[in-house]
Protein backbone atom coordinates (compact mmCIF):
# COMPACT_ATOMS: atom_id res chain seq x y z
CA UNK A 1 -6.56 -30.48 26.33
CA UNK A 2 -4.68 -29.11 23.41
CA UNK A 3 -1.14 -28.23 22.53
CA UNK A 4 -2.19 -24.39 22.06
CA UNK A 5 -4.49 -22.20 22.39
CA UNK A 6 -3.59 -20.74 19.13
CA UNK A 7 -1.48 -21.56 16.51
CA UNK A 8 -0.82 -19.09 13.74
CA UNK A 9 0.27 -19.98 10.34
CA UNK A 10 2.30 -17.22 9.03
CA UNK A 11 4.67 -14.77 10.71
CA UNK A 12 3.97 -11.87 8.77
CA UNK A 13 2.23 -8.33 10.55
CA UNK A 14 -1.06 -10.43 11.20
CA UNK A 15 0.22 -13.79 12.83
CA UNK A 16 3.06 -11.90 14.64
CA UNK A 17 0.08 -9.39 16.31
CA UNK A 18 -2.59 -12.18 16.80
CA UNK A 19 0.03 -14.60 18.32
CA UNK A 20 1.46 -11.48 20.92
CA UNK A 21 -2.22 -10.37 21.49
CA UNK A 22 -2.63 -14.18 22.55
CA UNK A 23 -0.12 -14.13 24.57
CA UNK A 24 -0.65 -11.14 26.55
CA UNK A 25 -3.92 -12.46 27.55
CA UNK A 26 -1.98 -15.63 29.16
CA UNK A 27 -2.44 -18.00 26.40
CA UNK A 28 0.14 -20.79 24.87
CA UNK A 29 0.45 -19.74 21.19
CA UNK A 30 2.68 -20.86 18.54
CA UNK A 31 3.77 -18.95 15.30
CA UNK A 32 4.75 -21.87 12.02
CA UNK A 33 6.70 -19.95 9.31
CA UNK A 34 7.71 -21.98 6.08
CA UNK A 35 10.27 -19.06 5.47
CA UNK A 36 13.76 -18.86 6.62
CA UNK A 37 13.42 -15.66 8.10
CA UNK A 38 10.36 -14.82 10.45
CA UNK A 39 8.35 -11.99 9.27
CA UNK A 40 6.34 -13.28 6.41
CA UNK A 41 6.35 -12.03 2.68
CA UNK A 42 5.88 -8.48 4.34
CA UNK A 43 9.66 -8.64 5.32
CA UNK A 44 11.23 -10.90 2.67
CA UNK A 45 9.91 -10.19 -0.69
CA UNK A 46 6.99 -7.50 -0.08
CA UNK A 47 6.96 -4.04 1.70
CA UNK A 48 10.43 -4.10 3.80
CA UNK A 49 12.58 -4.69 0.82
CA UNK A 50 10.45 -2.61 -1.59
CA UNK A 51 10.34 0.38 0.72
CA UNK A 52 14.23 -0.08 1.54
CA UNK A 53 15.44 -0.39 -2.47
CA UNK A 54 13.29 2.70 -2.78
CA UNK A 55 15.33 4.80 -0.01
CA UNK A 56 19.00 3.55 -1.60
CA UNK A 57 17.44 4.48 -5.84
CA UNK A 58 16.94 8.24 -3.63
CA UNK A 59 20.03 7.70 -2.40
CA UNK A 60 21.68 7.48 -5.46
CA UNK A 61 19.74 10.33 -6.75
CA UNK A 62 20.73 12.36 -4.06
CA UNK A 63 24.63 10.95 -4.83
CA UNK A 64 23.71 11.88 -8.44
CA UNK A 65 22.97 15.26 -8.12
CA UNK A 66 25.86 16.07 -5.93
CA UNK A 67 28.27 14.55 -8.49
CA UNK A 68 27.22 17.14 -11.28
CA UNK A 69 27.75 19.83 -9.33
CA UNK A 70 31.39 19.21 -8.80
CA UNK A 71 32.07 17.22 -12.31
CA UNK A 72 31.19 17.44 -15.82
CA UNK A 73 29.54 14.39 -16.02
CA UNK A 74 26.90 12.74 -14.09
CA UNK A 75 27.81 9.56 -11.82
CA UNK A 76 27.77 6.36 -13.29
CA UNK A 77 25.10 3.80 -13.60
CA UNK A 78 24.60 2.06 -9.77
CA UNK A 79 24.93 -2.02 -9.66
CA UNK A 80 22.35 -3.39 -8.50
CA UNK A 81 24.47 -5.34 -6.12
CA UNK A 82 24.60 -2.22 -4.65
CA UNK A 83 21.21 -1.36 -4.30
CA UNK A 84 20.09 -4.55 -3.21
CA UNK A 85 22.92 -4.37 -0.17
CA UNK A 86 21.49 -2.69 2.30
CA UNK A 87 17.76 -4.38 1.04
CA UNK A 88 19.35 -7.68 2.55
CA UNK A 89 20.84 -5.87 5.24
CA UNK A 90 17.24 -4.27 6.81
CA UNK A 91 15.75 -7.73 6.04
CA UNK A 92 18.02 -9.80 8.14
CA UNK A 93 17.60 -7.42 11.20
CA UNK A 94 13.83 -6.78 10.93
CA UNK A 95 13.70 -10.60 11.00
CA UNK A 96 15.93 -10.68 14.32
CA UNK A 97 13.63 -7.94 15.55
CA UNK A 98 9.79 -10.01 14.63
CA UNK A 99 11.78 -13.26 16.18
CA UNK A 100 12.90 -11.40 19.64
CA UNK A 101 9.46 -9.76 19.58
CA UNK A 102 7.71 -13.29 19.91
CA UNK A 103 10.32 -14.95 21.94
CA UNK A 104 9.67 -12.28 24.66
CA UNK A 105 6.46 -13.15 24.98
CA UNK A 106 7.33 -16.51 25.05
CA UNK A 107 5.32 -17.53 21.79
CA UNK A 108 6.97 -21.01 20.34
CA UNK A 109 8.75 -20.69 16.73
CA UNK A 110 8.53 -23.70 14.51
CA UNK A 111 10.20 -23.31 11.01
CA UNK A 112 8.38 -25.68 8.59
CA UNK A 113 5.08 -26.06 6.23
CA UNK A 114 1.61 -26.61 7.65
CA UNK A 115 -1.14 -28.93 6.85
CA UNK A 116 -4.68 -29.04 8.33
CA UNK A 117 -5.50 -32.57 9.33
CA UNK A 118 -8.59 -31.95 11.07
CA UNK A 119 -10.47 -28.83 12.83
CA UNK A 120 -8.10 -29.64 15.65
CA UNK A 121 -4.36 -30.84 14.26
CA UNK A 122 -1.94 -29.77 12.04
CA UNK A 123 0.80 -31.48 10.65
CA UNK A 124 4.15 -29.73 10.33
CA UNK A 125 6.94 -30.56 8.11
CA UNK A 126 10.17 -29.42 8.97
CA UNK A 127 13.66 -30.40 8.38
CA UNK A 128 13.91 -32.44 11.06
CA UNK A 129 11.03 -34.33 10.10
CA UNK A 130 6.98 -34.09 10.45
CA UNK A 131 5.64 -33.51 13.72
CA UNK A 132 1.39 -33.01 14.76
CA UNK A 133 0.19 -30.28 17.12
CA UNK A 134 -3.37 -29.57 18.75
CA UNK A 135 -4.40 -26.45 19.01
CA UNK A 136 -8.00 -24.72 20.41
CA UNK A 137 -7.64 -21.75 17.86
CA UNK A 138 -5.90 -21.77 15.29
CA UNK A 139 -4.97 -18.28 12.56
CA UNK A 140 -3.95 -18.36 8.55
CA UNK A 141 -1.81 -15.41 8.03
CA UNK A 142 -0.17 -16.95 4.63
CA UNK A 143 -0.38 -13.49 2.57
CA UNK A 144 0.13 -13.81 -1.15
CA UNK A 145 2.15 -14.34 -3.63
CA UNK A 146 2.17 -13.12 -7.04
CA UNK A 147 -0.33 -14.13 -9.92
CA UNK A 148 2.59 -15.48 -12.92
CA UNK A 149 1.99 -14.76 -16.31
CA UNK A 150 0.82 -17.68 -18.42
CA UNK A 151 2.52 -19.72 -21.04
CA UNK A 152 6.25 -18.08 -20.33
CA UNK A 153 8.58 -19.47 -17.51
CA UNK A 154 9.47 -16.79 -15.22
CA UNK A 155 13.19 -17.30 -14.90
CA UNK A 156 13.32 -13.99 -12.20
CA UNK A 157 16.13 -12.36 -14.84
CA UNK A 158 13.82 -11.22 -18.28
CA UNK A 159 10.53 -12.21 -16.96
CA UNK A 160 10.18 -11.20 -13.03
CA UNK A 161 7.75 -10.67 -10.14
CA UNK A 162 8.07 -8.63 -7.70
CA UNK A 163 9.10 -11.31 -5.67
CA UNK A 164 12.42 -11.57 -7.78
CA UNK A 165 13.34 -7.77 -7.50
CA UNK A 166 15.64 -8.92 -4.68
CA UNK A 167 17.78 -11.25 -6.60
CA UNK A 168 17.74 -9.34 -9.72
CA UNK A 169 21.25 -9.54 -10.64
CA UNK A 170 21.76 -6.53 -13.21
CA UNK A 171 19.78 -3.25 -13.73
CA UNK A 172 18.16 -2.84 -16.91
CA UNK A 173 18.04 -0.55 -19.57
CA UNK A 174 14.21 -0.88 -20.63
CA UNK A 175 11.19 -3.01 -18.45
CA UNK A 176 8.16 -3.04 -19.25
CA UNK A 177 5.72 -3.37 -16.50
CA UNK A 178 2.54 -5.24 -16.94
CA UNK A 179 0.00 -3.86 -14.31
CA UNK A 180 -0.56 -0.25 -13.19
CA UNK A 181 -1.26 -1.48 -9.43
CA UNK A 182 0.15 -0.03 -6.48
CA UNK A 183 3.04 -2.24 -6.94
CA UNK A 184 3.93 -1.67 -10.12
CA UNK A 185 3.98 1.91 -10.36
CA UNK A 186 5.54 1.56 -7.04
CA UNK A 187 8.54 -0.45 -8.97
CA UNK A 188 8.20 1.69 -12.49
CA UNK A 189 8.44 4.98 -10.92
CA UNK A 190 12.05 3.63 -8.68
CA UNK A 191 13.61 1.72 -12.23
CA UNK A 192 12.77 5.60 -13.90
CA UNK A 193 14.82 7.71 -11.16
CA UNK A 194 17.60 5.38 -12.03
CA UNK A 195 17.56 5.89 -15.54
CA UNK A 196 15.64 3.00 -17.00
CA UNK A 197 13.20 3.23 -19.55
CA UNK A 198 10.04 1.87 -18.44
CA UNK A 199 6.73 0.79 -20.12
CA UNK A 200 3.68 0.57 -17.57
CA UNK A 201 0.68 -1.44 -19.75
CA UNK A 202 -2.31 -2.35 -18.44
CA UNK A 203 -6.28 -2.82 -19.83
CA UNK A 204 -7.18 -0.05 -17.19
CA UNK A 205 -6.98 3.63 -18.79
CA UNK A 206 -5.91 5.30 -15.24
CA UNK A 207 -3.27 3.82 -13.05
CA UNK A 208 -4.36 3.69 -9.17
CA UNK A 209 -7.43 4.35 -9.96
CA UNK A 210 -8.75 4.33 -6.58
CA UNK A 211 -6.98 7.88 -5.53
CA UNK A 212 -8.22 10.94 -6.09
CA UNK A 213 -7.71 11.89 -9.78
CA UNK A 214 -6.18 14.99 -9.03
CA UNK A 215 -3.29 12.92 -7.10
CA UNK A 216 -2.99 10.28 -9.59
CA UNK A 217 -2.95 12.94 -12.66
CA UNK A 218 -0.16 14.79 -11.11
CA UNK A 219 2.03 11.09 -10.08
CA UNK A 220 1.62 10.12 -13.91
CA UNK A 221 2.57 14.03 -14.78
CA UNK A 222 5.98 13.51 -12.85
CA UNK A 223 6.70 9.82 -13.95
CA UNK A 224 6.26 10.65 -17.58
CA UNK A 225 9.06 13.26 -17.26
CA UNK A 226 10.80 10.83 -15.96
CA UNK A 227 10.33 9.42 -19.48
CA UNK A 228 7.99 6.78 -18.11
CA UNK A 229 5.86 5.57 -21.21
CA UNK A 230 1.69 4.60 -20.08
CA UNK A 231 0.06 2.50 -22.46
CA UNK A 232 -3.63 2.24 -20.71
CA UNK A 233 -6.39 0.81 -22.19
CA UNK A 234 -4.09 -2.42 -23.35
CA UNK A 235 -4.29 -5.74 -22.49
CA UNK A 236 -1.55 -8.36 -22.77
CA UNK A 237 -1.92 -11.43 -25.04
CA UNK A 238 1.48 -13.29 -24.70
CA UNK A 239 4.79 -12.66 -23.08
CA UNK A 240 7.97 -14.49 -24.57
CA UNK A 241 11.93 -15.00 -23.96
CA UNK A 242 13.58 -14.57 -27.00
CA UNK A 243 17.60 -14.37 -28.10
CA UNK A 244 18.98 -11.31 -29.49
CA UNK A 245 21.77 -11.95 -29.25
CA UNK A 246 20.95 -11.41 -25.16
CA UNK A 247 17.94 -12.26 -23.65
CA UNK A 248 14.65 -10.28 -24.37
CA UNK A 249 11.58 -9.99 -23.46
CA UNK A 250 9.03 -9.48 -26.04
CA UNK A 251 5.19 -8.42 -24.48
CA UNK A 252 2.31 -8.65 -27.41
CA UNK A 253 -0.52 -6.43 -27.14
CA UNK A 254 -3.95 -7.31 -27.89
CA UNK A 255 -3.79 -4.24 -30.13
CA UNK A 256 -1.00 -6.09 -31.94
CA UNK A 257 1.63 -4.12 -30.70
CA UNK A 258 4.34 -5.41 -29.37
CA UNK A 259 7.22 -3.91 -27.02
CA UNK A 260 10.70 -5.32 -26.64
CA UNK A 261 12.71 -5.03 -23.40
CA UNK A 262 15.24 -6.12 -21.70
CA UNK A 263 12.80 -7.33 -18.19
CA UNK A 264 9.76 -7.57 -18.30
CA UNK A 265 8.04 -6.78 -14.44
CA UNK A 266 4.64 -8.95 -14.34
CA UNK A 267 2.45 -7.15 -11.74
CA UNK A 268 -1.23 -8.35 -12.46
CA UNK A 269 -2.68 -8.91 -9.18
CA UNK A 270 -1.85 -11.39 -6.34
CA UNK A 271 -2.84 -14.61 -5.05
CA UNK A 272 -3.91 -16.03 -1.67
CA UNK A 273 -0.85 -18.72 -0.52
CA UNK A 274 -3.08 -21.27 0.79
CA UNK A 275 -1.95 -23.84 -1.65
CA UNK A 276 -1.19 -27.04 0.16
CA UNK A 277 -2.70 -26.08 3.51
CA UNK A 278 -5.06 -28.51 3.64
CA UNK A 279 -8.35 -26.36 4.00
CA UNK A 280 -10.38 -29.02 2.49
CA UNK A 281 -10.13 -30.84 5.35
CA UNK A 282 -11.28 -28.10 8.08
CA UNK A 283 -14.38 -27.12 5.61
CA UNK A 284 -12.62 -24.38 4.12
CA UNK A 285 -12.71 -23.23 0.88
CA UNK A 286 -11.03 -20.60 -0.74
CA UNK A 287 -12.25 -18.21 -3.89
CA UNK A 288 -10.52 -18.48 -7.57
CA UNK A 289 -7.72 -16.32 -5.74
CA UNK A 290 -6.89 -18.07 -3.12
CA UNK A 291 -8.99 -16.22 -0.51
CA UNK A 292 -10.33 -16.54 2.56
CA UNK A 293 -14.25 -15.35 3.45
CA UNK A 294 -14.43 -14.62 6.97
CA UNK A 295 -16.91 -12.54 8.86
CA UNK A 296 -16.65 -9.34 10.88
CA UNK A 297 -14.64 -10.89 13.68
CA UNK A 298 -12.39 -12.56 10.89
CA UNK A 299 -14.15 -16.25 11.72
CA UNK A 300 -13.60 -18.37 8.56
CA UNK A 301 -16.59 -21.03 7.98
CA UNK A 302 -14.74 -23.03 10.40
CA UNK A 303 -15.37 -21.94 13.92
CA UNK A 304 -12.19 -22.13 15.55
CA UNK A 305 -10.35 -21.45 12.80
CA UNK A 306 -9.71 -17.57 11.91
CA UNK A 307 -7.68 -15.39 8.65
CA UNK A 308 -6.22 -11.99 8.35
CA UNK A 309 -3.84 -9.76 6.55
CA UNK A 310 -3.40 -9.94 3.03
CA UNK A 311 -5.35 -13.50 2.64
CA UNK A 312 -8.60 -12.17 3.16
CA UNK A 313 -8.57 -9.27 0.57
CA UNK A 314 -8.79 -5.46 0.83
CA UNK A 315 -7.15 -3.77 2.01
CA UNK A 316 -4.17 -5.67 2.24
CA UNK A 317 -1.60 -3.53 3.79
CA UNK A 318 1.02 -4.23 6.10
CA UNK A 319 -0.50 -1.83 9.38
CA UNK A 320 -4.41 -3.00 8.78
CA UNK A 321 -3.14 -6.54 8.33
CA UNK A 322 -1.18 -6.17 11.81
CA UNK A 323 -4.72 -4.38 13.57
CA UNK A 324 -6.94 -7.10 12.16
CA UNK A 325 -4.35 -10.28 13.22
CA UNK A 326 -4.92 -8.57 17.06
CA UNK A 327 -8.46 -7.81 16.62
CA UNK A 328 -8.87 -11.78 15.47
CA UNK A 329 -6.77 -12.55 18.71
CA UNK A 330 -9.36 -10.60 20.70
CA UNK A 331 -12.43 -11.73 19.70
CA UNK A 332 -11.80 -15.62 19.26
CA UNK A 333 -10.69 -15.36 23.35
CA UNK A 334 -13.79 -13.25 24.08
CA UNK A 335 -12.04 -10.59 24.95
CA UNK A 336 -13.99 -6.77 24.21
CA UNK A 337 -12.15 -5.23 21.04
CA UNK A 338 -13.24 -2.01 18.77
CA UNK A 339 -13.94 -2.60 15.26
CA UNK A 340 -11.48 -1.71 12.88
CA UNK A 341 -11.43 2.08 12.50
CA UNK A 342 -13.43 3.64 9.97
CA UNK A 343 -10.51 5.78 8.49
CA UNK A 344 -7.12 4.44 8.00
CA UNK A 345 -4.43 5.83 6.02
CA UNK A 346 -3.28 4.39 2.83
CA UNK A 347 0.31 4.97 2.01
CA UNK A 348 2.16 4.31 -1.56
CA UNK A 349 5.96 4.60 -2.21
CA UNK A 350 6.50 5.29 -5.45
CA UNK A 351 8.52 8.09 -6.38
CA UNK A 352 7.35 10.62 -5.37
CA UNK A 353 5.30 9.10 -2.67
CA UNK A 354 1.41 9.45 -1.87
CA UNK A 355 -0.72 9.06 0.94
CA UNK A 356 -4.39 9.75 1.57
CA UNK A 357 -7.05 8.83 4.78
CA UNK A 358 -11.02 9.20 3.76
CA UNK A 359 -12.84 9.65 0.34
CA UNK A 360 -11.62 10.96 -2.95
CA UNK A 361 -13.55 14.04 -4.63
CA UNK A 362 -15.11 11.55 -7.09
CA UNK A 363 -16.65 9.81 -4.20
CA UNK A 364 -18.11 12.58 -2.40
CA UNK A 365 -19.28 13.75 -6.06
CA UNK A 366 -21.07 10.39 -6.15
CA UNK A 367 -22.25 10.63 -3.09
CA UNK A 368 -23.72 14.28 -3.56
CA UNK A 369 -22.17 14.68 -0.32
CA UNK A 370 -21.35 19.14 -0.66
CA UNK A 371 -17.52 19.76 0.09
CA UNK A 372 -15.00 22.23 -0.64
CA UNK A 373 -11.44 21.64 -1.03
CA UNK A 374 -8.45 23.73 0.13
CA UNK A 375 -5.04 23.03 -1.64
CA UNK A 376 -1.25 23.70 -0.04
CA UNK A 377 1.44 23.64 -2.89
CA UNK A 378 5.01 22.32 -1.79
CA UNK A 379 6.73 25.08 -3.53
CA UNK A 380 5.11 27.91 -1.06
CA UNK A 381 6.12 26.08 1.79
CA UNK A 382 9.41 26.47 3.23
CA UNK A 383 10.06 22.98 4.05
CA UNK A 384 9.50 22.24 0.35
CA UNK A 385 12.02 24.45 -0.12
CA UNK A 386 14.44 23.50 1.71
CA UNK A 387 13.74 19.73 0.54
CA UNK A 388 14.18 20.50 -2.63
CA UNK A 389 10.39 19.73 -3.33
CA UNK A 390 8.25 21.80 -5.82
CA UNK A 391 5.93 19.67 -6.84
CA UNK A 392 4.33 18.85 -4.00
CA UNK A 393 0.66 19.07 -3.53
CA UNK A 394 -1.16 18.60 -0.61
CA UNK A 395 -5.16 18.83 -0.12
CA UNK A 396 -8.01 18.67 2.29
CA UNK A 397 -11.24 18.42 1.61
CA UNK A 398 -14.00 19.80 3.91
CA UNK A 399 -17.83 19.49 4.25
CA UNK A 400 -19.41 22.62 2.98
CA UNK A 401 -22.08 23.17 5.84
CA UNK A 402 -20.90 21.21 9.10
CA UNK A 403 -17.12 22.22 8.06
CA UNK A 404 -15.97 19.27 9.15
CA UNK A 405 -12.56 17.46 7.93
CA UNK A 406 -13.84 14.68 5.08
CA UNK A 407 -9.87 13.88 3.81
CA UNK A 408 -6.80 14.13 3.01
CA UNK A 409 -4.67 13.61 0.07
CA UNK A 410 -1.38 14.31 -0.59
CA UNK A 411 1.73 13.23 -3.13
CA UNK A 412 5.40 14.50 -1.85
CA UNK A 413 8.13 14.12 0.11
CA UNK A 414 6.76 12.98 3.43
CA UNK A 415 3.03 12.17 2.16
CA UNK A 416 2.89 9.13 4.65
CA UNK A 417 4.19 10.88 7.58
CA UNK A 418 1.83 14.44 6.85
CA UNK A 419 -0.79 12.33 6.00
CA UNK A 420 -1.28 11.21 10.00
CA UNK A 421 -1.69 14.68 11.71
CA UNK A 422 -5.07 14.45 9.43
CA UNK A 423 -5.97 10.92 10.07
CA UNK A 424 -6.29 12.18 13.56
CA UNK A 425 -8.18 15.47 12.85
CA UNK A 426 -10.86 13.08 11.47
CA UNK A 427 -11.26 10.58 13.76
CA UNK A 428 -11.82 12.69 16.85
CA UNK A 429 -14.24 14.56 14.21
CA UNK A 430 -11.93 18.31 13.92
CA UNK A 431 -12.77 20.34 10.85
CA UNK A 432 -11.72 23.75 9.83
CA UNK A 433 -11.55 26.04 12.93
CA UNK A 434 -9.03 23.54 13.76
CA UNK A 435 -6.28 23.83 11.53
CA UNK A 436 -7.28 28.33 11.32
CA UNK A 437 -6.39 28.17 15.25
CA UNK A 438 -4.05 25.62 15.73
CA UNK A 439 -0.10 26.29 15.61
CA UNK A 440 2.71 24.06 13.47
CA UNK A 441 6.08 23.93 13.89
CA UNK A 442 8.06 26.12 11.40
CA UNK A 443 9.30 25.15 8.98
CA UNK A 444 7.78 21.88 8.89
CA UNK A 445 5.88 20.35 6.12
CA UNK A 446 2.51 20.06 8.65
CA UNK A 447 2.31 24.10 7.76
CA UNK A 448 0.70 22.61 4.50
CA UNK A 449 -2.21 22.07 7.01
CA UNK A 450 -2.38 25.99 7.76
CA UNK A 451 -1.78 27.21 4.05
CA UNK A 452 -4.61 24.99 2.70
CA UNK A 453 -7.26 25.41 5.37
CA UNK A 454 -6.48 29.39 4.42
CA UNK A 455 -7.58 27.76 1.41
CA UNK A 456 -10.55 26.40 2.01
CA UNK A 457 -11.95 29.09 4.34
CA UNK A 458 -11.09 31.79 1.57
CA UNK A 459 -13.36 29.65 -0.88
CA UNK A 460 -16.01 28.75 1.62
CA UNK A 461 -16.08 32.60 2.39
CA UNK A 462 -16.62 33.55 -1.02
CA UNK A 463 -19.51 31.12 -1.92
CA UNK A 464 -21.31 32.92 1.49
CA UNK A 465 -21.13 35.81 -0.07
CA UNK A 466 -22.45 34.69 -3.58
CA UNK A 467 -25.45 32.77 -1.47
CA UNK A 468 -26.15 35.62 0.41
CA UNK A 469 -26.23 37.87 -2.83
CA UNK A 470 -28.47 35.66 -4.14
CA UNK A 471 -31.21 35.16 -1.39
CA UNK A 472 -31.14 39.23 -1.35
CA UNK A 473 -31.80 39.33 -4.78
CA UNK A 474 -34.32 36.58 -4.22
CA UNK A 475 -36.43 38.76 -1.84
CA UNK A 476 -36.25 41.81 -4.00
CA UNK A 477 -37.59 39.79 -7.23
CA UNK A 478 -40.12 38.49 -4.54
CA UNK A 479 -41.12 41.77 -3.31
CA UNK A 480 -41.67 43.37 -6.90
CA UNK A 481 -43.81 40.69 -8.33
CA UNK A 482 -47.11 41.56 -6.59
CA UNK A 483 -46.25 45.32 -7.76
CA UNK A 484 -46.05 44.35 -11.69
CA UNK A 485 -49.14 42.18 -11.51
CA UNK A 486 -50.67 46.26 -10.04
């Protein structure tokens, strides 16, 4: 009766997943990228090439440090030609690998820009011309694209998104970054290593404000001796391009202030890429940022047609975009599917990196919920050690009465790997007696496990004593009241 069973519009982690899920089930489904490359904004502009120019700035460091051992000097400033080589590089094979992925399971690739027509058709332009398709299903996977700042052109050289990071043709000596986000800290903290100055402003007083504050304090700890400058608490009025005698660019404060630099990073949020997909004519309509409302089996308020991944809000990351595109798959075929879990980790690659699964302290504070904490420092592990890792701090955080695991939360080397051995813990509902009996591998940096249940139990321990104490001197006061009153 139709063309497909499902068409998805969008190769990124959500249409790739929901098309395969399709198609494992036995059903004709069809993948439209507008892109080039398959893989969505995830592989082009967004986490592949952020988390890649991340590992070649360490790379340099690591390059760096060697070099003043053996000279006088330190090594020179990197190109970012260089940098940005091996970005392209990953890009073009993860691409290959998403494209072989849906080919095996004999999903159809179509390379060209979608537009509803009706709950049924969609119109695709392509450079071979515009051809229609009928589909049963059909799934928006657009992601987003970056919110641009207003009244200045960004020229992707002076003013920037993250989106232009890749074809950035020089490295700066100063940025400013306008939003203290995941991404732009993300961005501020790899410029710093490599010996920019950066300026992170934004109206909020606490960057990533949504991690525990203990993690976030000690992030903005390192990056500020990494001469990273934090100006919360300040919005943004204007943003110019001026000549002096090279380009600038010149951010105003509300405060009045102004900074001058030579880019200027705008990373204030991000919009839904629905733009031009015709939504008003399926019943459809997006909020003031270009999202989708859908309900818990990701249904949009038309029937048959479903979103997931980034264009549907929080949490919008790459692995619970991926679950919910095959979750979407699932349910709009009838077939039984799990919720999406409760606790996933959350992973963030600035330098260093951080990673935490289930509630912060404040949180549980809120919540009243009684925990105790037990902390593992990088510096008495040996791995740290050997990685060359001090600073690292890793922490779990356990109910005081049931002893059960609550979270985890960790910045260091490794954060996003460590952070899974816990993720685990807590879903199969471990606590404590856990991580006191169980054995690590030595020297790994999982023994941060061991070292901060100690931790915990030694704390936990002591406040048993002090409660006992307590209800004993409780019964004595109660016991030589009726005596006084003789």
């Amino acid at each position: 009766m139709y063309d497909y069973d499902l068409v998805c519009i969008g190769s990124g982690p959500a249409g790739q997943r929901g098309a395969v899920q399709a198609a494992k089930l036995g059903k004709r489904a069809c993948v439209i990228e507008r892109r080039f490359q398959y893989g969505g904004v995830c592989n082009e502009t967004g986490t592949i090439p952020s988390k890649t120019f991340r590992e070649a700035v360490r790379g340099f460091k690591q390059y760096q440090r060697q070099a003043r051992k053996h000279t006088a000097g330190t090594a020179a400033r990197p190109r970012m030609a260089d940098l940005l080589d091996r970005v392209s590089s990953v890009i073009g094979t993860e691409a290959e690998v998403v494209r072989d992925q849906l080919a095996r399971n004999d999903v159809d690739l179509m390379n060209g820009s979608a537009r509803f027509v009706d709950e049924h058709t969609i119109e695709v332009w392509t450079n071979s011309g515009t051809r229609s398709i009928t589909f049963a299903n059909a799934m928006i996977a657009v992601g987003t694209r970056p919110v641009e700042p207003r009244g200045v052109p960004v020229d992707g050289q002076t003013v920037l998104t993250s989106d232009d990071i890749v074809s950035l043709e020089q490295l700066p000596r100063t940025m400013v970054v306008v939003g203290s986000g995941v991404i732009g800290v993300e961005y501020a903290s790899m410029f710093a290593q490599l010996g920019v100055q950066v300026t992170v402003v934004d109206k909020r007083t606490r960057p990533l404000d949504f991690l525990d504050h203990e993690i976030t304090d000690d992030l903005v700890h390192q990056m500020r001796r990494n001469y990273v400058t934090f100006r919360g608490g300040e919005g943004v009025e204007s943003i110019d391009i001026v000549e002096m005698p090279q380009k600038k660019g010149v951010v105003r404060l509300d405060s009045g202030k102004f900074i001058v630099a030579d880019t200027v990073l705008f990373s204030a949020g991000r919009q839904g890429a629905t733009d031009g997909l015709g939504l008003e004519n399926i019943g459809v309509e997006p909020d003031k940022r270009g999202r989708i409302e859908v309900d818990a089996n990701y249904r949009s308020s038309c029937p048959n047609v479903y979103a997931a991944g980034d264009v549907i809000g929080y949490p919008a990351l790459a692995a619970t975009s991926a679950e919910q595109g095959r979750l979407a798959a699932c349910h709009m075929f009838e077939q039984g599917a799990c919720e999406m879990p409760e606790h996933y980790p959350v992973g963030i690659y600035s330098i260093p990196e951080i990673s935490m699964v289930g509630p912060t302290e404040q949180e549980l504070t809120e919540q009243r919920v009684p925990y105790e904490t037990g902390i593992a420092r990088y510096r008495e592990i040996a791995r740290g050690q050997i990685l060359g890792d001090e600073s690292g701090l890793f922490k779990m955080i356990f109910h005081r009465e049931t002893r059960q695991l609550l979270a985890v939360h960790c910045i260091g080397t490794g954060a996003t790997e460590l952070v899974h051995v816990g993720q685990a813990v807590l879903a199969l509902g471990g606590g404590l007696d856990y991580f006191l009996s169980t054995v690590f591998n030595y020297p790994t940096l999982a023994e941060c496990y061991k070292v901060a249940a100690y931790n915990a139990a030694n704390k936990l321990r002591m406040a048993e004593i002090f409660e006992q104490r307590e209800h004993e001197r409780c019964e004595i006061d109660s016991e030589e009241l009726p005596e006084r009153a003789a």
